[in-house]
C-alpha atoms as a PDB file:
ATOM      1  CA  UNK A   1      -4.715 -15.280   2.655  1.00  0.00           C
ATOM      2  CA  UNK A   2      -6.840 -12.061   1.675  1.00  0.00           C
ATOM      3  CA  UNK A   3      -7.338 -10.230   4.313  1.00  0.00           C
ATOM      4  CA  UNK A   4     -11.506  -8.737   3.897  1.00  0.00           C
ATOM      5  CA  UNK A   5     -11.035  -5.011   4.750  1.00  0.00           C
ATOM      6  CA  UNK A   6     -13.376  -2.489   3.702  1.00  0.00           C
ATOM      7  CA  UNK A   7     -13.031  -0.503   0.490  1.00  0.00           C
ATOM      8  CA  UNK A   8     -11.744   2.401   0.816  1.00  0.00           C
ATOM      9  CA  UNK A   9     -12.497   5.608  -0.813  1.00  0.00           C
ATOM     10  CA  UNK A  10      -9.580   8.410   0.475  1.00  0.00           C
ATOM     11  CA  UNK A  11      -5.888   8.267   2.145  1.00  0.00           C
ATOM     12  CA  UNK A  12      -7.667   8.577   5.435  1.00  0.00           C
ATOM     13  CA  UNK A  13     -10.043   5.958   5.330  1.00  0.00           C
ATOM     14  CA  UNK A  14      -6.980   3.711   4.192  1.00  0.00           C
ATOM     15  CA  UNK A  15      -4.368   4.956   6.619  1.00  0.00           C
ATOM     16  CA  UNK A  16      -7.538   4.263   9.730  1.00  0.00           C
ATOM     17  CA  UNK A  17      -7.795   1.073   9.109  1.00  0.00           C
ATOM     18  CA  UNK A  18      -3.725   0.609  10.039  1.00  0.00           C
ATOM     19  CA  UNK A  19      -2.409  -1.529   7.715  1.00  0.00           C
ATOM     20  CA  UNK A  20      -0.890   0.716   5.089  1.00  0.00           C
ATOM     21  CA  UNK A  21      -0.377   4.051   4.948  1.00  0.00           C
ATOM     22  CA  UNK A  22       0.824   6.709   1.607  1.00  0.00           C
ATOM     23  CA  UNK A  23       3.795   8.652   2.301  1.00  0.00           C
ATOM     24  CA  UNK A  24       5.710  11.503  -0.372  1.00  0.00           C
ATOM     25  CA  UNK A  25       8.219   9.679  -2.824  1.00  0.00           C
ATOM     26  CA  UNK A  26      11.207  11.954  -1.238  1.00  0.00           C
ATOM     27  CA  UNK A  27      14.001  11.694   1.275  1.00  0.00           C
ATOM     28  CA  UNK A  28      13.406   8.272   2.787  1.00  0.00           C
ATOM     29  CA  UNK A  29      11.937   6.195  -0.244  1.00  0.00           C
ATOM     30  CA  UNK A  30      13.471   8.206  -3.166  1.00  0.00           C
ATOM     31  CA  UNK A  31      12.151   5.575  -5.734  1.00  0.00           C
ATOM     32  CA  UNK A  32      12.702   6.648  -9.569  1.00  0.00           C
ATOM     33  CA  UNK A  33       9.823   7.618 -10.066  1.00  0.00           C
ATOM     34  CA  UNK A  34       6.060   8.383  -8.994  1.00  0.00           C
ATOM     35  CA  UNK A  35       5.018  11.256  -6.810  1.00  0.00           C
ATOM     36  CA  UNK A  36       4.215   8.606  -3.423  1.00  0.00           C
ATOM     37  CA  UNK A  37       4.790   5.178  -1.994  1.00  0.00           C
ATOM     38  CA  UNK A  38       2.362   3.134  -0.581  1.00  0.00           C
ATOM     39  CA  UNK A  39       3.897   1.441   2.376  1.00  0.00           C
ATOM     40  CA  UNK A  40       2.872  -1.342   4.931  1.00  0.00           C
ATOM     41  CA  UNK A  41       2.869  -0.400   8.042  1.00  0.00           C
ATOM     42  CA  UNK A  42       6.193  -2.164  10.158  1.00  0.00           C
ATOM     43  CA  UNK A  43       4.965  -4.650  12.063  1.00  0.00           C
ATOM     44  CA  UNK A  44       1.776  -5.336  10.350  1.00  0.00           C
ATOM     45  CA  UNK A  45       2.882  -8.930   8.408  1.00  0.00           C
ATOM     46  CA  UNK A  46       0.937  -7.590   5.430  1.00  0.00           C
ATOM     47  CA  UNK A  47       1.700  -7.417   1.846  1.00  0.00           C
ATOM     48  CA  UNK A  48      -0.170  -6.667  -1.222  1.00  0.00           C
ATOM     49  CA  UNK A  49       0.206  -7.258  -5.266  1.00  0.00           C
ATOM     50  CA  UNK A  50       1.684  -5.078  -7.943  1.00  0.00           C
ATOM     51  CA  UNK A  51       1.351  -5.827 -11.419  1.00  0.00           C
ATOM     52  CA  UNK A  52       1.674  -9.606 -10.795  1.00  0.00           C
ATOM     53  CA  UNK A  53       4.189  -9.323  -8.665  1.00  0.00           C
ATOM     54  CA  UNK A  54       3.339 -10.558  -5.022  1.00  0.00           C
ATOM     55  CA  UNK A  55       4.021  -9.714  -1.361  1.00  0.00           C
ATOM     56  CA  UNK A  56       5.049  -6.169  -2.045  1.00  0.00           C
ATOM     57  CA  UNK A  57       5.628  -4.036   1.228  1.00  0.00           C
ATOM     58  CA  UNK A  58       6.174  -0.740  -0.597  1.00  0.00           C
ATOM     59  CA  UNK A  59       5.269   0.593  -4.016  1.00  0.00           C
ATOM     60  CA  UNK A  60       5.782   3.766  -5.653  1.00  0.00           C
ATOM     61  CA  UNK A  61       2.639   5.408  -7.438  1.00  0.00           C
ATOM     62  CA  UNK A  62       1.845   7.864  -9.508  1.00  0.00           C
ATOM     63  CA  UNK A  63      -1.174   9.413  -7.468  1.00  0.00           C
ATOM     64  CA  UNK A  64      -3.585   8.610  -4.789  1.00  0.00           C
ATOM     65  CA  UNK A  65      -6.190   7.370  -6.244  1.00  0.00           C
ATOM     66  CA  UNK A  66      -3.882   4.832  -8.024  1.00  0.00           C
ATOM     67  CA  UNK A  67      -2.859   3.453  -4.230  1.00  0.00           C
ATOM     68  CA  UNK A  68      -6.452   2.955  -3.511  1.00  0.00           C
ATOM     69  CA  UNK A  69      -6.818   1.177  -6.334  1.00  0.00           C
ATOM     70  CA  UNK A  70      -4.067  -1.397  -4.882  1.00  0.00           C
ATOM     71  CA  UNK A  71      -4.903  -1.579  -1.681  1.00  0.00           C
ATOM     72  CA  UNK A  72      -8.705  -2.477  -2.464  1.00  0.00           C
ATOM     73  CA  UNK A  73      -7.661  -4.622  -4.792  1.00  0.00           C
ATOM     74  CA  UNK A  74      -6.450  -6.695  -1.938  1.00  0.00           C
ATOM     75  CA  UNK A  75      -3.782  -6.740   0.951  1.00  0.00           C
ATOM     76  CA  UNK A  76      -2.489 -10.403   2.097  1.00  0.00           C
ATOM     77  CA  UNK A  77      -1.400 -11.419   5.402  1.00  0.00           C
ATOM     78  CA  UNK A  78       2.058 -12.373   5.071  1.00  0.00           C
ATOM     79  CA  UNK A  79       4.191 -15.239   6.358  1.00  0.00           C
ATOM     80  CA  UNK A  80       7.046 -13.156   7.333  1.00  0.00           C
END
């Protein structure tokens, strides 16, 4: 189920709302590539969709802007 959050516009606005937040792709995530990771909070029984690929809990990305872009393209409650 879509969850209807507001859109938002800046890592603040997306990390108030408390479902996801955008951490640094170093030391704890350490993904191959991008420069951060947009992550679901723990706890939250969110997830959102990558590329076709659904009920992500963490992605890496290439910049901010491109995280906004996933999380206002729609986060999902989740059944875990």
């Amino acid at each position: 189920m879509k969850l209807n959050l507001k859109k938002v516009n800046s890592k603040k606005e997306l990390e108030q709302q408390g479902y996801c937040r955008i951490d640094f792709n170093k030391g704890y995530w350490d993904y191959d590539w991008g420069k951060y990771v947009l992550v679901v909070h723990y706890g939250k029984n969110v997830c959102f969709e990558v590329g076709g690929d659904f009920g992500i809990i963490s992605t890496p990305v290439n910049s901010i802007k491109e995280a906004l872009n996933i999380y206002n393209n729609g986060i999902f409650k989740s059944d875990v």
